[in-house]
Protein backbone atom coordinates (compact mmCIF):
# COMPACT_ATOMS: atom_id res chain seq x y z
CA UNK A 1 7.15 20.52 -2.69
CA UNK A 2 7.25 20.23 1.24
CA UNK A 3 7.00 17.23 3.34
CA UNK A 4 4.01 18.59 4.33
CA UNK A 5 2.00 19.12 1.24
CA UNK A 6 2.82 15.87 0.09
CA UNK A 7 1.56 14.45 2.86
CA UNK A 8 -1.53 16.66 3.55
CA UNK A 9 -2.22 16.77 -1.10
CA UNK A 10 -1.49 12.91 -1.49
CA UNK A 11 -4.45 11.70 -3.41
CA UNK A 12 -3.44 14.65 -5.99
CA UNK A 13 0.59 13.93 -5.35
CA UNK A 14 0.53 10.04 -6.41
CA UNK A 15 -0.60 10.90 -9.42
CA UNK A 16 1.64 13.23 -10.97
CA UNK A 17 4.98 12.36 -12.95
CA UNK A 18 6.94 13.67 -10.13
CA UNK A 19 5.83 10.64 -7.89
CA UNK A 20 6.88 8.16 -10.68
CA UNK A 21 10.24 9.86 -10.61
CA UNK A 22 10.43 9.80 -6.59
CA UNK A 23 13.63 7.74 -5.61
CA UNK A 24 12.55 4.54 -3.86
CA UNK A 25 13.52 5.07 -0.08
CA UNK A 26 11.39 8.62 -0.74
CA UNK A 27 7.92 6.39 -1.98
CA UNK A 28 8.60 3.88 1.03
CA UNK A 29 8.94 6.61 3.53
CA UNK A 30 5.98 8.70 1.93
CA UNK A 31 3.21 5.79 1.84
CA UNK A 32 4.45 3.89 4.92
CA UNK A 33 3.73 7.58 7.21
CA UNK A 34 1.12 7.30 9.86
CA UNK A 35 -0.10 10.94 9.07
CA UNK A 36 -0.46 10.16 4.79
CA UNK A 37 -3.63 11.93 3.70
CA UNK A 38 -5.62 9.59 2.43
CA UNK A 39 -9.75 8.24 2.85
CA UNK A 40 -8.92 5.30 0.71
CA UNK A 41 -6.20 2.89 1.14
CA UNK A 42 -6.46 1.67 -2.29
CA UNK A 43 -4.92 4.94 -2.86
CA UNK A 44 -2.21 3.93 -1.54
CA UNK A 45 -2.26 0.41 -3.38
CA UNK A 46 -2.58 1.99 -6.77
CA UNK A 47 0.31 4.57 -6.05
CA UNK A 48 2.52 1.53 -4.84
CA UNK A 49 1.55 -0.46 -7.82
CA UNK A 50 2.10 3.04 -10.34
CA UNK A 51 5.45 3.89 -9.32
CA UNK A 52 6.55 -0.44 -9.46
CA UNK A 53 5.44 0.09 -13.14
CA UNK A 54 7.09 3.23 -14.28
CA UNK A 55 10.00 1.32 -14.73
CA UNK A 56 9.45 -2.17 -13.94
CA UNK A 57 12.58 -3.75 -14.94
CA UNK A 58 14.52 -1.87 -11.74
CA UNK A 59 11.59 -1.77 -9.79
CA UNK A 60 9.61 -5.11 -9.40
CA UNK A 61 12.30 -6.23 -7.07
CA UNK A 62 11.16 -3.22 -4.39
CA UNK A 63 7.18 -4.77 -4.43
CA UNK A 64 7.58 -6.13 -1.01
CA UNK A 65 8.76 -3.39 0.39
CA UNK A 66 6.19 -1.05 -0.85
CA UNK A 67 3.84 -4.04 -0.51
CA UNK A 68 4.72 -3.37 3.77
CA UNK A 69 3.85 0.51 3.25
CA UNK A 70 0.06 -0.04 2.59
CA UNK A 71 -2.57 -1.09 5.35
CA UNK A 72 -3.80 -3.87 2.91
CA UNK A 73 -5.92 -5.14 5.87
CA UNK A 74 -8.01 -1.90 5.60
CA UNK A 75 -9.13 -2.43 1.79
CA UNK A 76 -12.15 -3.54 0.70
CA UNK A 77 -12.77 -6.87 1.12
CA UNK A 78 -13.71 -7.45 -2.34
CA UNK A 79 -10.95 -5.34 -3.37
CA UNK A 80 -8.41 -7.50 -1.39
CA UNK A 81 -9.63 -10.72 -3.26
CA UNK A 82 -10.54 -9.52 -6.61
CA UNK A 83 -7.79 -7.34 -7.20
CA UNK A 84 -4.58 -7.54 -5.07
CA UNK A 85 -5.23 -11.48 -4.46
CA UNK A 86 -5.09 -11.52 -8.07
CA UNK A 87 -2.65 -9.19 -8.77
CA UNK A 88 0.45 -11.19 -11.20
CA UNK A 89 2.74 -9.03 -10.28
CA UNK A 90 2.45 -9.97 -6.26
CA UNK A 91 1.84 -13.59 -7.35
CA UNK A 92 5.32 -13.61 -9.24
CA UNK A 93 6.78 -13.01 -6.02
CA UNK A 94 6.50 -15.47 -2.94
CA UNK A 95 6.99 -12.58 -0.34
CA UNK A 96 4.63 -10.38 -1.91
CA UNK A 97 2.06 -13.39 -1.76
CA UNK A 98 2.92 -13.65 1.83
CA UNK A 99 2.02 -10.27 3.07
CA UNK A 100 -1.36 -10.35 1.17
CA UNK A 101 -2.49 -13.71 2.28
CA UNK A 102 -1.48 -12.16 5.84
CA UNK A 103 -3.67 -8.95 5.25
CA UNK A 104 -6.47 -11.63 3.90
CA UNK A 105 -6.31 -13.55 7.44
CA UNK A 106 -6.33 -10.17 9.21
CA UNK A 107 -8.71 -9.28 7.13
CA UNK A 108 -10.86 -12.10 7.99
CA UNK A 109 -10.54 -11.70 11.64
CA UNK A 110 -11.74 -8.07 11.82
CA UNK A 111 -14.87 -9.33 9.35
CA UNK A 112 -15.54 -11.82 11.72
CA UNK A 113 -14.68 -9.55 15.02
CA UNK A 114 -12.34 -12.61 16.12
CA UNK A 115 -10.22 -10.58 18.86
CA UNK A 116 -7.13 -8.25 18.41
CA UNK A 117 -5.30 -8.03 15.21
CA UNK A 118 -2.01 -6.47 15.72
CA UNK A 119 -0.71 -6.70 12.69
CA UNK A 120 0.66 -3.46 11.34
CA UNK A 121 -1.55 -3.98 8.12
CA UNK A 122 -4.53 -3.45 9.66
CA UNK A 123 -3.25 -0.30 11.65
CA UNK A 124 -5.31 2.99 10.74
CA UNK A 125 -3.35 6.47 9.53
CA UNK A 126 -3.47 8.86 12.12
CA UNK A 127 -4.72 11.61 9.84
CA UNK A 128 -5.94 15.12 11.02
């Protein structure tokens, strides 16, 4: 598979085998790139989440990491709090819990149109 089609066929991508099997620095540079394919960042979330899970025992320690790649200011809000808020995995670890109670401030400010947020979670894909 190209760059290109993995990029352009993500939603259909993140959920084959071959994702789970991507190496690590592959899955970071995939989901963290500006032109990613996708309408719905919980996409993104769910494909972080799925390839932590393969094979949790090596991989838990990368969560942060792939925690950075998605714009968890752009989820749902009810999504943000119901789900990743609650999340154990994230919760185990205090820098995973960091970044989403920074996406939930972000989140707050753009909810209640309370001037710039800058923060790179709540930067839109520049998708075609």
């Amino acid at each position: 598979l190209s760059w290109g089609m993995c990029l352009s066929n993500f939603p259909a991508i993140c959920k084959t085998e071959d994702f789970l099997q991507l190496p690590k620095d592959m899955v970071v540079q995939l989901l963290s790139h500006e032109e990613l394919e996708t309408e719905d960042e919980r996409l993104v979330y769910e494909a972080a989440l799925n390839w932590i899970n393969y094979d949790l025992e090596k991989r838990h320690c990368h969560l942060p990491e792939l925690l950075r790649t998605v714009r968890l200011a752009l989820l749902p809000a009810i999504f943000l709090m119901e789900n990743v808020s609650t999340e154990e995995l994230i919760n185990a670890q205090v820098k995973s819990k960091e970044l989403v109670d920074e996406a939930i401030r972000c989140k707050l400010k753009i909810l209640q149109n309370d001037g710039v947020v800058n923060s790179p979670c709540a930067r839109p894909r520049q998708t075609s």
